[in-house]
PDB file of N, CA and C in Angstrom:
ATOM      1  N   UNK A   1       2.918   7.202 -16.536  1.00  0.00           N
ATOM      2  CA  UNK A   1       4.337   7.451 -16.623  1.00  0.00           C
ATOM      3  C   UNK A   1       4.720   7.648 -18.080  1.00  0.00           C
ATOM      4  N   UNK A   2       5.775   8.233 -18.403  1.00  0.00           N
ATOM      5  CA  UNK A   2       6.344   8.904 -19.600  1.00  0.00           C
ATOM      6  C   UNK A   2       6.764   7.113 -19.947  1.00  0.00           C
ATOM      7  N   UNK A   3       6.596   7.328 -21.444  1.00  0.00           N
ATOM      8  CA  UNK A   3       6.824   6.204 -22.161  1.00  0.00           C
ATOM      9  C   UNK A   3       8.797   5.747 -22.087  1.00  0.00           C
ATOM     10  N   UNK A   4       8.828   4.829 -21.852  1.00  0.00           N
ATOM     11  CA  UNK A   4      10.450   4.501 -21.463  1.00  0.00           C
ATOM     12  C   UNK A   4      10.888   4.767 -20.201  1.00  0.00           C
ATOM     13  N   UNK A   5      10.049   5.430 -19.112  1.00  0.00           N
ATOM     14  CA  UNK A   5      10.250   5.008 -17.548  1.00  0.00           C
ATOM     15  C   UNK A   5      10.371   3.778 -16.841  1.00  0.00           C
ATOM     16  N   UNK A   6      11.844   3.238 -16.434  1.00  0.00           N
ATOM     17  CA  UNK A   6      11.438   1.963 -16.035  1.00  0.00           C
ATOM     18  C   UNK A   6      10.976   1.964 -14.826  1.00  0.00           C
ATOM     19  N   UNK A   7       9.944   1.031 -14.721  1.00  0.00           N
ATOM     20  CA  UNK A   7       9.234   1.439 -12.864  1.00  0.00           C
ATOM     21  C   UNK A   7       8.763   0.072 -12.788  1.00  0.00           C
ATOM     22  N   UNK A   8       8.489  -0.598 -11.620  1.00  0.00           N
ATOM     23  CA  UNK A   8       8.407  -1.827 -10.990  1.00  0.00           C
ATOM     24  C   UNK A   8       7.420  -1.704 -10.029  1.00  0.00           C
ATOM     25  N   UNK A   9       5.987  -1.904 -10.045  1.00  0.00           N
ATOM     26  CA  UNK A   9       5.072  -2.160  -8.659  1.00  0.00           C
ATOM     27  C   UNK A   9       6.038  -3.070  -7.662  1.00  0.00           C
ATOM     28  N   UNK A  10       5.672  -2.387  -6.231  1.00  0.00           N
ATOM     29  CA  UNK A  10       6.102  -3.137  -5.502  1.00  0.00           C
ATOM     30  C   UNK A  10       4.724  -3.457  -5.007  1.00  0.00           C
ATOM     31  N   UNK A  11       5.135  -4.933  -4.348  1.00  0.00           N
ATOM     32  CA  UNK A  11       3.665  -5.875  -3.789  1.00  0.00           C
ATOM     33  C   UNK A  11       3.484  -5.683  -2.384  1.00  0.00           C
ATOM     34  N   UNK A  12       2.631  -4.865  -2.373  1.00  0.00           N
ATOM     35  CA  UNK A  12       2.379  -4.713  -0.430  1.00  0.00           C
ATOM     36  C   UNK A  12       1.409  -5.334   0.055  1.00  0.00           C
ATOM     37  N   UNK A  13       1.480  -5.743   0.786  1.00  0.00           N
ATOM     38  CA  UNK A  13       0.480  -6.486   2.292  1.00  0.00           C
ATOM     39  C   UNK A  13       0.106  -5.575   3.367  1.00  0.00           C
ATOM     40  N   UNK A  14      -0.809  -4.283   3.240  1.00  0.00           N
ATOM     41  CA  UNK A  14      -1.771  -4.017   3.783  1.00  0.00           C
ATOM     42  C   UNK A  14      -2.752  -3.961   3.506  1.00  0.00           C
ATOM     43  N   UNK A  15      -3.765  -3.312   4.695  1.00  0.00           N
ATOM     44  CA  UNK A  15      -5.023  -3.330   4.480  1.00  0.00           C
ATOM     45  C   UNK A  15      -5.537  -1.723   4.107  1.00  0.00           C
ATOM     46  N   UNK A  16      -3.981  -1.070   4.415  1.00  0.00           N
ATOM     47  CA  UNK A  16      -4.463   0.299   3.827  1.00  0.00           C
ATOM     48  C   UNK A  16      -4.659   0.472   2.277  1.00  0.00           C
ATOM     49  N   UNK A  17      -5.132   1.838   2.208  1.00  0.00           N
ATOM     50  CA  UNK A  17      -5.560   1.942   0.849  1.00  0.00           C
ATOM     51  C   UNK A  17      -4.210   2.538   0.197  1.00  0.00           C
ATOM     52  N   UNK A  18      -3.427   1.964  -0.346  1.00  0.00           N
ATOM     53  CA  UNK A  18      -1.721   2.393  -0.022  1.00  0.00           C
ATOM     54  C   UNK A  18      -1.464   1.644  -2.194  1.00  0.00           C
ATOM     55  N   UNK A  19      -0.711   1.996  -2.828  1.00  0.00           N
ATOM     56  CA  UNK A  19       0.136   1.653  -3.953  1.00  0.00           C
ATOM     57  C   UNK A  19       1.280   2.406  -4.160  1.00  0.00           C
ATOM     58  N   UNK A  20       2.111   1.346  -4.450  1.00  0.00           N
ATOM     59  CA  UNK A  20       3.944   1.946  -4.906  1.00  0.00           C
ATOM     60  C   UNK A  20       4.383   1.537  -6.053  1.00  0.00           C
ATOM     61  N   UNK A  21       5.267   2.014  -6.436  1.00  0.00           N
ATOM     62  CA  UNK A  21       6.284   1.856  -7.302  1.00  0.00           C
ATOM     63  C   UNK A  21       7.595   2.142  -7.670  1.00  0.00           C
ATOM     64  N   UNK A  22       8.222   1.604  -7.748  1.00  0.00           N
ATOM     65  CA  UNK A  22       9.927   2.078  -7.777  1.00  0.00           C
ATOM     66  C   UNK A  22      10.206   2.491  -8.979  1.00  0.00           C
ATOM     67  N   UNK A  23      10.266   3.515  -8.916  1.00  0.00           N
ATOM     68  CA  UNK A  23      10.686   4.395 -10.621  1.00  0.00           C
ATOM     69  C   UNK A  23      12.178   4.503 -10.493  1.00  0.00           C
ATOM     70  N   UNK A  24      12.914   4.386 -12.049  1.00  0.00           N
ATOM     71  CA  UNK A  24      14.339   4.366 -12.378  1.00  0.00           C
ATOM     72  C   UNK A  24      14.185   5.886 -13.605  1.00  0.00           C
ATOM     73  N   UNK A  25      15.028   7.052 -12.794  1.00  0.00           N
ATOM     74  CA  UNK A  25      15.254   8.120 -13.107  1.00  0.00           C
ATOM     75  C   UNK A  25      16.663   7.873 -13.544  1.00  0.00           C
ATOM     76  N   UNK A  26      17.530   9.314 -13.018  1.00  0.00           N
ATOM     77  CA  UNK A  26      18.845   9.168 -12.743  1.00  0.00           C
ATOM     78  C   UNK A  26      18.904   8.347 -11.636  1.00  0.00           C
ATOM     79  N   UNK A  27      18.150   8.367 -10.711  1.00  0.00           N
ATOM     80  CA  UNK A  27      18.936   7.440  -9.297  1.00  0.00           C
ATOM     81  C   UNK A  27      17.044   6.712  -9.396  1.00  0.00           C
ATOM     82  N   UNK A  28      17.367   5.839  -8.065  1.00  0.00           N
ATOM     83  CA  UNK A  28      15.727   4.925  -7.887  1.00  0.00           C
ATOM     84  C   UNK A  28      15.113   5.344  -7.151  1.00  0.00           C
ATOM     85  N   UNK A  29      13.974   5.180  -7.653  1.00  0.00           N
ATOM     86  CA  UNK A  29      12.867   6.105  -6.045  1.00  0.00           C
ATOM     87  C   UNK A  29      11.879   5.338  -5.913  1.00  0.00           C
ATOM     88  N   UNK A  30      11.404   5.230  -4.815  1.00  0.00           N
ATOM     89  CA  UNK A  30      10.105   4.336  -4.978  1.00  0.00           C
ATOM     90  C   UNK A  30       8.857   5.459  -4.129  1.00  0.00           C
ATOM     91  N   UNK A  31       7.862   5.444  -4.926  1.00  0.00           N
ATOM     92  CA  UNK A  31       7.101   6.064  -4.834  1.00  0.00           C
ATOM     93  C   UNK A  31       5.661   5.888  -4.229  1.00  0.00           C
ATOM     94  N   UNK A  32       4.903   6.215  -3.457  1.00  0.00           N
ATOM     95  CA  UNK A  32       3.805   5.221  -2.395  1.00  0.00           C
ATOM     96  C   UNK A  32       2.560   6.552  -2.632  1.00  0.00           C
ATOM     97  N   UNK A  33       1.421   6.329  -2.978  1.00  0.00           N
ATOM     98  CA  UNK A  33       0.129   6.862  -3.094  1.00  0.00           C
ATOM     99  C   UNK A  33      -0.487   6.292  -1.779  1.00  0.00           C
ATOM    100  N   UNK A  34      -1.102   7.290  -0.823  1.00  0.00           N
ATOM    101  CA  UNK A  34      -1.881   6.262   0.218  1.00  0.00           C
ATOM    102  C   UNK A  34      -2.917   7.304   0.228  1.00  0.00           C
ATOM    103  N   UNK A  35      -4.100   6.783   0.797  1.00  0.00           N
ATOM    104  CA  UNK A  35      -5.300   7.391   1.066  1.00  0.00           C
ATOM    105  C   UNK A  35      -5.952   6.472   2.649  1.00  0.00           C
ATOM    106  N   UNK A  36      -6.114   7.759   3.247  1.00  0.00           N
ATOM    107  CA  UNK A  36      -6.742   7.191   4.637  1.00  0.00           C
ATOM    108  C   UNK A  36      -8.176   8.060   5.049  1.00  0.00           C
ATOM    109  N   UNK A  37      -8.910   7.217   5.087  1.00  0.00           N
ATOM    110  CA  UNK A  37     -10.951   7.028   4.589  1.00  0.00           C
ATOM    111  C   UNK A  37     -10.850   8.408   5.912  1.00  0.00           C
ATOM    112  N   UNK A  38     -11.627   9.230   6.159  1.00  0.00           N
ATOM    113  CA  UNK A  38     -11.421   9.867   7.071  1.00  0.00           C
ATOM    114  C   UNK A  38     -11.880  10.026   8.150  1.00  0.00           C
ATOM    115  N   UNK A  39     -12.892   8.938   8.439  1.00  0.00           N
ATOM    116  CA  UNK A  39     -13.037   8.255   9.729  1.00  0.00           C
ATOM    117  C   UNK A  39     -12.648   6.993  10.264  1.00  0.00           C
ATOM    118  N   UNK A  40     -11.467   6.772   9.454  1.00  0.00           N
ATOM    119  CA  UNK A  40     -10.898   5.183   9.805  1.00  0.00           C
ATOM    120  C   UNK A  40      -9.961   5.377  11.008  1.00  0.00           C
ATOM    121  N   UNK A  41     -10.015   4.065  11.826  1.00  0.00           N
ATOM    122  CA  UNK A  41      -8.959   4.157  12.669  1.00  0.00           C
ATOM    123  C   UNK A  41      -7.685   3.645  12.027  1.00  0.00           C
ATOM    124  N   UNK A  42      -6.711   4.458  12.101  1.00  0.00           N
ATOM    125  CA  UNK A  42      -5.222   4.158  11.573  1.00  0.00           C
ATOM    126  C   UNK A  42      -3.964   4.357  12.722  1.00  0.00           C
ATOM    127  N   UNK A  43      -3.431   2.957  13.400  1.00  0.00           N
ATOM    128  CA  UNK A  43      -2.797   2.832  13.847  1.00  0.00           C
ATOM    129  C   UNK A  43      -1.283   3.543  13.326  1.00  0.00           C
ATOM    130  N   UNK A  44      -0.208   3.456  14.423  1.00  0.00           N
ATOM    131  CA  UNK A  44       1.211   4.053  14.280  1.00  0.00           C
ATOM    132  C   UNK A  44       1.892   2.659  13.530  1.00  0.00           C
ATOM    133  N   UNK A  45       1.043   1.640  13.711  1.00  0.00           N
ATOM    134  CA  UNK A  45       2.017   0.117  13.570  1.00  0.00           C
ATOM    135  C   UNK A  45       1.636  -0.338  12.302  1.00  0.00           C
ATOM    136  N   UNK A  46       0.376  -0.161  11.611  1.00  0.00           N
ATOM    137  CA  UNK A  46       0.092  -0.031  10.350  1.00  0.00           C
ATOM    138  C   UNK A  46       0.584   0.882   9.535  1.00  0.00           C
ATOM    139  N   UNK A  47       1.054   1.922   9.526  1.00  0.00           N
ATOM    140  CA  UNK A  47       1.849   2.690   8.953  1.00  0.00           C
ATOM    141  C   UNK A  47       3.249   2.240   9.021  1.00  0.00           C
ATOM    142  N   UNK A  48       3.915   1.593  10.064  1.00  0.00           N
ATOM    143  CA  UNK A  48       4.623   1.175  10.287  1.00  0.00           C
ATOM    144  C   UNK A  48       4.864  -0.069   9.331  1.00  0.00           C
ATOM    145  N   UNK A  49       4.336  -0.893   9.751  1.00  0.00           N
ATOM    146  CA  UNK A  49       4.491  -2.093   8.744  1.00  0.00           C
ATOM    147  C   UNK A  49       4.076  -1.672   6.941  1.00  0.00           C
ATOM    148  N   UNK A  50       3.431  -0.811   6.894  1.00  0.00           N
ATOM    149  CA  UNK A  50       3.491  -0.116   5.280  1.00  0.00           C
ATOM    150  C   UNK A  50       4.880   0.042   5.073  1.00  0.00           C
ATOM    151  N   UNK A  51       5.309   1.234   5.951  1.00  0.00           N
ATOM    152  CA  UNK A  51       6.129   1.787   5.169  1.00  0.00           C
ATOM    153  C   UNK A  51       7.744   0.932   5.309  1.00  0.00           C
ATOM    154  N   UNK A  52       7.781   0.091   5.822  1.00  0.00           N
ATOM    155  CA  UNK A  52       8.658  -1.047   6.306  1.00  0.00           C
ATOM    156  C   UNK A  52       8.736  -1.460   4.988  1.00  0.00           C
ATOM    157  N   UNK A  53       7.988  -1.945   4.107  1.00  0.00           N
ATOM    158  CA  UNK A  53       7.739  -2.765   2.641  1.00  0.00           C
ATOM    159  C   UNK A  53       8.354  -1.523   1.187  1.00  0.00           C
ATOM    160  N   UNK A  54       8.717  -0.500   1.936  1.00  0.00           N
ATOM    161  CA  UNK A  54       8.719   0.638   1.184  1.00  0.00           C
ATOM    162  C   UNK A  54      10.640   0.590   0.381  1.00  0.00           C
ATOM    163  N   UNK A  55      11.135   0.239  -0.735  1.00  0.00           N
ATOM    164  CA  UNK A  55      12.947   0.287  -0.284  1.00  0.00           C
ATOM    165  C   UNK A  55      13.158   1.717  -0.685  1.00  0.00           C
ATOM    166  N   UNK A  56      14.088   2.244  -0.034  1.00  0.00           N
ATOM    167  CA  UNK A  56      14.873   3.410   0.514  1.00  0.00           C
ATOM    168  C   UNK A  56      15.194   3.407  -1.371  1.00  0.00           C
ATOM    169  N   UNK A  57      15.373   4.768  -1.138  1.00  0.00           N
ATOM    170  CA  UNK A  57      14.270   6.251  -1.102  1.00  0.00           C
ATOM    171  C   UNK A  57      13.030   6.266  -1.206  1.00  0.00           C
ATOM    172  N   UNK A  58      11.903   6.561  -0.417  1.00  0.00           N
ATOM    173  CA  UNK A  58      10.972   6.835  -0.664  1.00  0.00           C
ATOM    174  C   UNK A  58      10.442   7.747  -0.547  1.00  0.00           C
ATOM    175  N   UNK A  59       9.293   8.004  -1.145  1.00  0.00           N
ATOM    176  CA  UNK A  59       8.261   9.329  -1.196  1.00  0.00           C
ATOM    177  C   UNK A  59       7.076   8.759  -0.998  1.00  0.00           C
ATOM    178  N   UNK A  60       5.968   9.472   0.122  1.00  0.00           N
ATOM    179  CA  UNK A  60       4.756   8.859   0.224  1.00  0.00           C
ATOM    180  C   UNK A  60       4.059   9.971  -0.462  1.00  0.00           C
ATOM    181  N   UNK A  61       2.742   9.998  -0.791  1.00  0.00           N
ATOM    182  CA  UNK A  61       1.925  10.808  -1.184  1.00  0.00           C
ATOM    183  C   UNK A  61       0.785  11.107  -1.269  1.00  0.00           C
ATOM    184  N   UNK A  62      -0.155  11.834  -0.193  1.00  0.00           N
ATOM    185  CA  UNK A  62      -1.702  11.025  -0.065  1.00  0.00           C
ATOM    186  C   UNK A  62      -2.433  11.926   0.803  1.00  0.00           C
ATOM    187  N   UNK A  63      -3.547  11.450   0.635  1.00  0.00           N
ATOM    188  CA  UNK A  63      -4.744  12.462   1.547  1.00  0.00           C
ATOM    189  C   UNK A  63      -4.835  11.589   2.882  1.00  0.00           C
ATOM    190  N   UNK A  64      -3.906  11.981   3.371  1.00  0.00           N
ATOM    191  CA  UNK A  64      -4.363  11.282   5.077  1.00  0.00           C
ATOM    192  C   UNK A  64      -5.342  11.795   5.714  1.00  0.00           C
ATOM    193  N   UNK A  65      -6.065  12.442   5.652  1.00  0.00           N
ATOM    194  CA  UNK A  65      -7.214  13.439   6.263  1.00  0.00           C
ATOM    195  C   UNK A  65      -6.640  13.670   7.622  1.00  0.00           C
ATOM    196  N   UNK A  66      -5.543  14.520   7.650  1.00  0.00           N
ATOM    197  CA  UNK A  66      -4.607  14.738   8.685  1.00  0.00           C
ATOM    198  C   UNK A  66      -4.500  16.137   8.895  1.00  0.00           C
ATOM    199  N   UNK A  67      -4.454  16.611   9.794  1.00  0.00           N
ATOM    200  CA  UNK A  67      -4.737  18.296  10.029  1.00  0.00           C
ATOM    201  C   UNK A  67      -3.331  18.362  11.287  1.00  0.00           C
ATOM    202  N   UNK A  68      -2.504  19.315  10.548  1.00  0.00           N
ATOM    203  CA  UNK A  68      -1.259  19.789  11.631  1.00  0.00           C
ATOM    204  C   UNK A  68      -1.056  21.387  11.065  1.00  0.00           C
ATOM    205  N   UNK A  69      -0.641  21.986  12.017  1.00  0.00           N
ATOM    206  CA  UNK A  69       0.621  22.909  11.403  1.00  0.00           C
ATOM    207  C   UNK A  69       1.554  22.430  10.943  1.00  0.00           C
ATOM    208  N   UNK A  70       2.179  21.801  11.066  1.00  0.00           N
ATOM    209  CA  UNK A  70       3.381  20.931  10.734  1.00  0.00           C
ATOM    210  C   UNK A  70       3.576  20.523   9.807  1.00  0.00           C
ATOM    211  N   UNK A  71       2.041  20.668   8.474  1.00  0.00           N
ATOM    212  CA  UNK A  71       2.695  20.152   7.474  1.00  0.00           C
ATOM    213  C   UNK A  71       1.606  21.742   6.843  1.00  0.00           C
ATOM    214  N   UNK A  72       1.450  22.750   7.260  1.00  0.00           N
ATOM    215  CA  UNK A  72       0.745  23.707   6.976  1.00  0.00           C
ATOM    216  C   UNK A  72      -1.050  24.450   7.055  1.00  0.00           C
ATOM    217  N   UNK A  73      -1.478  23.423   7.966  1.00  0.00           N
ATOM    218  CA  UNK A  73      -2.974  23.202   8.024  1.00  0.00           C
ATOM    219  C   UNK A  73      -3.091  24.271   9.397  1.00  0.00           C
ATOM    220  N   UNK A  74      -3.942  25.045   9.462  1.00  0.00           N
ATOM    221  CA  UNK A  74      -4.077  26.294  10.792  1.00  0.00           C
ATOM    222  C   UNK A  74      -5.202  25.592  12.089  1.00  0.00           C
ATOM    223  N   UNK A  75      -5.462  24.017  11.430  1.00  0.00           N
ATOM    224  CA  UNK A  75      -5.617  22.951  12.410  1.00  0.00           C
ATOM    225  C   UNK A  75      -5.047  21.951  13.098  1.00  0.00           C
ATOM    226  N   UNK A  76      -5.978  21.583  14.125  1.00  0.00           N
ATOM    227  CA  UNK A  76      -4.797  20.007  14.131  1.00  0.00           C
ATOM    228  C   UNK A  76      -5.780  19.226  14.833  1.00  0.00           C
ATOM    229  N   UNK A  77      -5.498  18.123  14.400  1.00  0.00           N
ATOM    230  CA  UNK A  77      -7.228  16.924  14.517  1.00  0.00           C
ATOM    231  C   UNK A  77      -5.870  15.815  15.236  1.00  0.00           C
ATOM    232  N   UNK A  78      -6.538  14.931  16.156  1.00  0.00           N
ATOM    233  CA  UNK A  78      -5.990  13.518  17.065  1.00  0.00           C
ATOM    234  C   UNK A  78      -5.098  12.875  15.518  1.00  0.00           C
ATOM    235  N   UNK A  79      -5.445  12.376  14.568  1.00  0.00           N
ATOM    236  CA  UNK A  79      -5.021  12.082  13.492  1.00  0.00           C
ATOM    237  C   UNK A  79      -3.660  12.877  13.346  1.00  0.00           C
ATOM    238  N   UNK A  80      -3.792  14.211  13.086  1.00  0.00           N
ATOM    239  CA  UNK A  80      -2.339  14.816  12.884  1.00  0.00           C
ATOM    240  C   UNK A  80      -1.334  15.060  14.211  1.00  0.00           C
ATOM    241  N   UNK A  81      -2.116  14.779  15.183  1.00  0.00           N
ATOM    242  CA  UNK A  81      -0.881  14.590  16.251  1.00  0.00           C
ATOM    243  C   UNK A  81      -0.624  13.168  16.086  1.00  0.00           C
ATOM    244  N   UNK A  82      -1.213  11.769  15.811  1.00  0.00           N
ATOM    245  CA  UNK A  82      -0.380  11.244  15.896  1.00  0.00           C
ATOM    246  C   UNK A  82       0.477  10.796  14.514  1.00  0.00           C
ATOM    247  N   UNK A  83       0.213  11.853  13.277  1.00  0.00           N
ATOM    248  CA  UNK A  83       1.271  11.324  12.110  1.00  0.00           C
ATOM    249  C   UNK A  83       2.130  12.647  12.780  1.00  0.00           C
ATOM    250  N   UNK A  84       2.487  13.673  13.202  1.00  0.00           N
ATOM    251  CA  UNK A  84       3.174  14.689  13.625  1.00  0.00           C
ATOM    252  C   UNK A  84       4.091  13.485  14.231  1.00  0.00           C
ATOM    253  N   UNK A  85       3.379  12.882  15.410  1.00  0.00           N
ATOM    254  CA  UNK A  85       4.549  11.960  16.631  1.00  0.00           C
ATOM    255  C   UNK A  85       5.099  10.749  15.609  1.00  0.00           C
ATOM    256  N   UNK A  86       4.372  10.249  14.313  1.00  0.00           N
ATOM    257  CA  UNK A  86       5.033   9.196  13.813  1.00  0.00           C
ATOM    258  C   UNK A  86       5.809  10.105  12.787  1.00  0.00           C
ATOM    259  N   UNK A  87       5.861  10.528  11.981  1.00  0.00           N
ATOM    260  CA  UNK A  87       7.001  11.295  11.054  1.00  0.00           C
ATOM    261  C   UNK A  87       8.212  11.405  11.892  1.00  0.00           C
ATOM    262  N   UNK A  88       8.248  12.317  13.320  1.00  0.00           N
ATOM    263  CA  UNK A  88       9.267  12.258  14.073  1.00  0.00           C
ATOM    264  C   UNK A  88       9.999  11.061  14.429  1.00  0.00           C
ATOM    265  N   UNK A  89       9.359   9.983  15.163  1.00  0.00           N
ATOM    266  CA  UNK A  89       9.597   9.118  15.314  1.00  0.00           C
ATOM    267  C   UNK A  89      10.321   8.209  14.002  1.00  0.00           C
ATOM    268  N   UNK A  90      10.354   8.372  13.440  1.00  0.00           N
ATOM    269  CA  UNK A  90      10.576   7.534  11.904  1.00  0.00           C
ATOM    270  C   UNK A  90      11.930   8.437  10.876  1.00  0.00           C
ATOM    271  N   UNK A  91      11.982   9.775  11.724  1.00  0.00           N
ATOM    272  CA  UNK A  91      12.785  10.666  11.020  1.00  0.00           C
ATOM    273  C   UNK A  91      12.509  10.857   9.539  1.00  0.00           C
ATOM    274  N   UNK A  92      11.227  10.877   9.141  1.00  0.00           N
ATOM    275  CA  UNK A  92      10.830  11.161   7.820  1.00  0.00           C
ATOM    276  C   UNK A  92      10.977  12.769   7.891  1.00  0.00           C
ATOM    277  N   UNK A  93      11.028  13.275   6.324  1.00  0.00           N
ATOM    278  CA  UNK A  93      11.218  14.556   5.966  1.00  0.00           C
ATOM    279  C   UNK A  93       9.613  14.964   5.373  1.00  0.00           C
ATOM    280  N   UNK A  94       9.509  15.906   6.322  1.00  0.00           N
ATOM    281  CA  UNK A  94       7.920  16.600   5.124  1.00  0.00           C
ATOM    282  C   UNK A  94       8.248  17.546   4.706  1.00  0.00           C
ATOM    283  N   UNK A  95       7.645  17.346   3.358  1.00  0.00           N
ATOM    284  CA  UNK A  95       7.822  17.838   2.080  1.00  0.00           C
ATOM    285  C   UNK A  95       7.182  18.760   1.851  1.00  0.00           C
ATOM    286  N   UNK A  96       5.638  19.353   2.331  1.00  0.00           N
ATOM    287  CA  UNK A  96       4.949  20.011   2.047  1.00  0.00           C
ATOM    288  C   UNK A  96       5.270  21.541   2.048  1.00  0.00           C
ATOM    289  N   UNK A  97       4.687  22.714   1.357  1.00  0.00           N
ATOM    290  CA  UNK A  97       5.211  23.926   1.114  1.00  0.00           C
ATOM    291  C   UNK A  97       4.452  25.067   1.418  1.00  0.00           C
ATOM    292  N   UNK A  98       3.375  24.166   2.150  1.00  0.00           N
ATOM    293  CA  UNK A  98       2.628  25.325   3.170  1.00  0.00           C
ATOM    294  C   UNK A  98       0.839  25.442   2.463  1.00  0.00           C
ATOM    295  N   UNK A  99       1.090  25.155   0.926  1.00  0.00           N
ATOM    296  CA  UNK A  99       0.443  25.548   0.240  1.00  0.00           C
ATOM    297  C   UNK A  99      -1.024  24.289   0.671  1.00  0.00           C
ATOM    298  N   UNK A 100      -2.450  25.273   0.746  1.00  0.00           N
ATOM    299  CA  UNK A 100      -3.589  24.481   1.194  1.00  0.00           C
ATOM    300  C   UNK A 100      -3.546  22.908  -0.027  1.00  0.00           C
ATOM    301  N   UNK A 101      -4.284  21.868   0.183  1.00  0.00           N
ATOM    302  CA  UNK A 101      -4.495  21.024  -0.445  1.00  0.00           C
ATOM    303  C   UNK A 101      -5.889  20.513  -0.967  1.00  0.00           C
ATOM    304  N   UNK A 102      -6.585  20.955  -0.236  1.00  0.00           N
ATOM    305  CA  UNK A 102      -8.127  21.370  -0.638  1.00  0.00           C
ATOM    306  C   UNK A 102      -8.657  22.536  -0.214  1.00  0.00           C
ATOM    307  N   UNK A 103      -9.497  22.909  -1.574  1.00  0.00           N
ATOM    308  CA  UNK A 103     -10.062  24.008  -1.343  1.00  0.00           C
ATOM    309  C   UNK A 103     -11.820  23.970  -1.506  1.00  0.00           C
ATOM    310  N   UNK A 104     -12.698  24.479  -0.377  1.00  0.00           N
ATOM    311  CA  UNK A 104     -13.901  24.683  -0.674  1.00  0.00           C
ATOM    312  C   UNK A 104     -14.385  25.831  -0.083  1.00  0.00           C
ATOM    313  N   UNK A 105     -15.528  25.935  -0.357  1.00  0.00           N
ATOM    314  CA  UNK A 105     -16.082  27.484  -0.622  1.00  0.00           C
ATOM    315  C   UNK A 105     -16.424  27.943   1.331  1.00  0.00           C
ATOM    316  N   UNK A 106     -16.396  26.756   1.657  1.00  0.00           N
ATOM    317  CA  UNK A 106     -16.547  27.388   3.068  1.00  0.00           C
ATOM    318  C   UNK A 106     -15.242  27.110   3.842  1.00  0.00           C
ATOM    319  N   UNK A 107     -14.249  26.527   3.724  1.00  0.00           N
ATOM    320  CA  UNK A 107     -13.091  26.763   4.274  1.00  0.00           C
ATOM    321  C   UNK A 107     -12.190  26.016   3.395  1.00  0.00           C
ATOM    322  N   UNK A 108     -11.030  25.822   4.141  1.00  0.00           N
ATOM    323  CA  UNK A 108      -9.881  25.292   2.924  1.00  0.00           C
ATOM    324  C   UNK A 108      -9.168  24.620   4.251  1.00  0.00           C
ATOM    325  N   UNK A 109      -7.809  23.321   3.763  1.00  0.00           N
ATOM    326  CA  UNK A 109      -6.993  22.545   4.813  1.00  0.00           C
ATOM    327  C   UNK A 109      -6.179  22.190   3.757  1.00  0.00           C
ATOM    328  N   UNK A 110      -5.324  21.499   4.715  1.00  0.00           N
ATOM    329  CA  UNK A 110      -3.795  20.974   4.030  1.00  0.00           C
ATOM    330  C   UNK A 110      -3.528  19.141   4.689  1.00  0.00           C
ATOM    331  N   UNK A 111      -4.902  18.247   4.368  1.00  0.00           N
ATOM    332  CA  UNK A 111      -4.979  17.252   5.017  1.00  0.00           C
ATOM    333  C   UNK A 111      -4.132  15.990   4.043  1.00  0.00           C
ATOM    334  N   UNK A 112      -3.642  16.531   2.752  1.00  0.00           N
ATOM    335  CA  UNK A 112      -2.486  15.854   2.010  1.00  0.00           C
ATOM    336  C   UNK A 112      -1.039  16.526   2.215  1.00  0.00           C
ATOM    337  N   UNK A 113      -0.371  15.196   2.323  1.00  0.00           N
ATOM    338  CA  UNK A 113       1.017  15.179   3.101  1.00  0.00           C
ATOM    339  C   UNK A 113       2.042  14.959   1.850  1.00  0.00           C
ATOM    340  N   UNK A 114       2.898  15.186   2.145  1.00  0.00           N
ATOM    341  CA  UNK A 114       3.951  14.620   1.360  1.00  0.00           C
ATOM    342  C   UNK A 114       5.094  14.259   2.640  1.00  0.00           C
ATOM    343  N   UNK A 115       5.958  13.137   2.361  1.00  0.00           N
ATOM    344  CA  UNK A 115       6.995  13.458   2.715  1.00  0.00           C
ATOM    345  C   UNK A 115       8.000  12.681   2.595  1.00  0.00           C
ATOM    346  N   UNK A 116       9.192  11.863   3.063  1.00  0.00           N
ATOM    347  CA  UNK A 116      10.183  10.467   2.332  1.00  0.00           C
ATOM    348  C   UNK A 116      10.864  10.639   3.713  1.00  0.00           C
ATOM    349  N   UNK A 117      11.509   9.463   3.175  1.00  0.00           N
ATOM    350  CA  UNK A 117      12.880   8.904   3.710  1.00  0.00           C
ATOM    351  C   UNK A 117      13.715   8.842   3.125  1.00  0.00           C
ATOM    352  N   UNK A 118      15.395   8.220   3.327  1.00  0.00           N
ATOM    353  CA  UNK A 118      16.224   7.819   3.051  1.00  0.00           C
ATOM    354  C   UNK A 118      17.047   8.489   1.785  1.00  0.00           C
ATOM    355  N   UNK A 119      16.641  10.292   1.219  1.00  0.00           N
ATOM    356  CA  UNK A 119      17.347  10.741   0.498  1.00  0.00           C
ATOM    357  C   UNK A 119      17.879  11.952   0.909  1.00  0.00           C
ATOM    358  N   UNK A 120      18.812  12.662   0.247  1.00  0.00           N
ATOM    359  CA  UNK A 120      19.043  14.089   0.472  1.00  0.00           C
ATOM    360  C   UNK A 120      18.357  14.843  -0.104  1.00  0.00           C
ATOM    361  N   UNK A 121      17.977  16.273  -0.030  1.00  0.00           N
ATOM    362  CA  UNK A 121      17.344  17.363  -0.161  1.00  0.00           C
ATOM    363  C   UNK A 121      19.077  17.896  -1.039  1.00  0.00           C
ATOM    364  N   UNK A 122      18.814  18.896  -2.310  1.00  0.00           N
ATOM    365  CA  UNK A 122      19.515  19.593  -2.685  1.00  0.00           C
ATOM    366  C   UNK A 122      18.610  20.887  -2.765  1.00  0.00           C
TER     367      UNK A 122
END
């Protein structure tokens, strides 16, 4: 972070591979890095209880190894149907802009997400 950002770890209690922080801009944001191993099983209720610990506004940000159209991927793996059914469910906004997120020489995907809660879009 830029020198004179005030930002605050917040202390979470999972077992995901998950870190936040509440950064002080003009307004507060708290900000969440997660990474999900890509053969792990990841429940709707573990995400749940993550992002529960999260205070409004947030932004998550992370390689879920998640495959939808929905957030731009021309796949879709059990994993991205069920963050597709939890984003809905949760009324989160995805953020993503279509654009792939990894690229390799034999194909390419969009298995990093972006997306928040609790702010407006201008």
């Amino acid at each position: 972070m830029r020198n004179g950002t005030r930002f605050s770890e917040v202390d979470l209690k999972t077992g995901l591979h998950a870190a936040a922080a509440t950064i002080s801009l003009e307004k507060i944001l708290t900000v969440c890095s997660l990474y999900l191993l890509p053969n792990s099983q990841v429940s709707k209720l573990s995400l749940a209880e993550l992002f529960e610990q999260l205070p409004k506004p947030f932004l998550v940000l992370g390689d879920f190894n998640a495959h939808s159209p929905a957030w731009g991927d021309s796949r879709r793996n059990g994993r991205g149907r069920m963050l597709e059914e939890f984003i809905a469910e949760h009324d989160f906004i995805i953020l993503n802009s279509g654009e792939q997120t990894f690229v390799h020489s034999a194909y390419r995907s969009t298995s990093a997400i972006k997306f928040g809660s609790g702010f407006t879009l201008h």
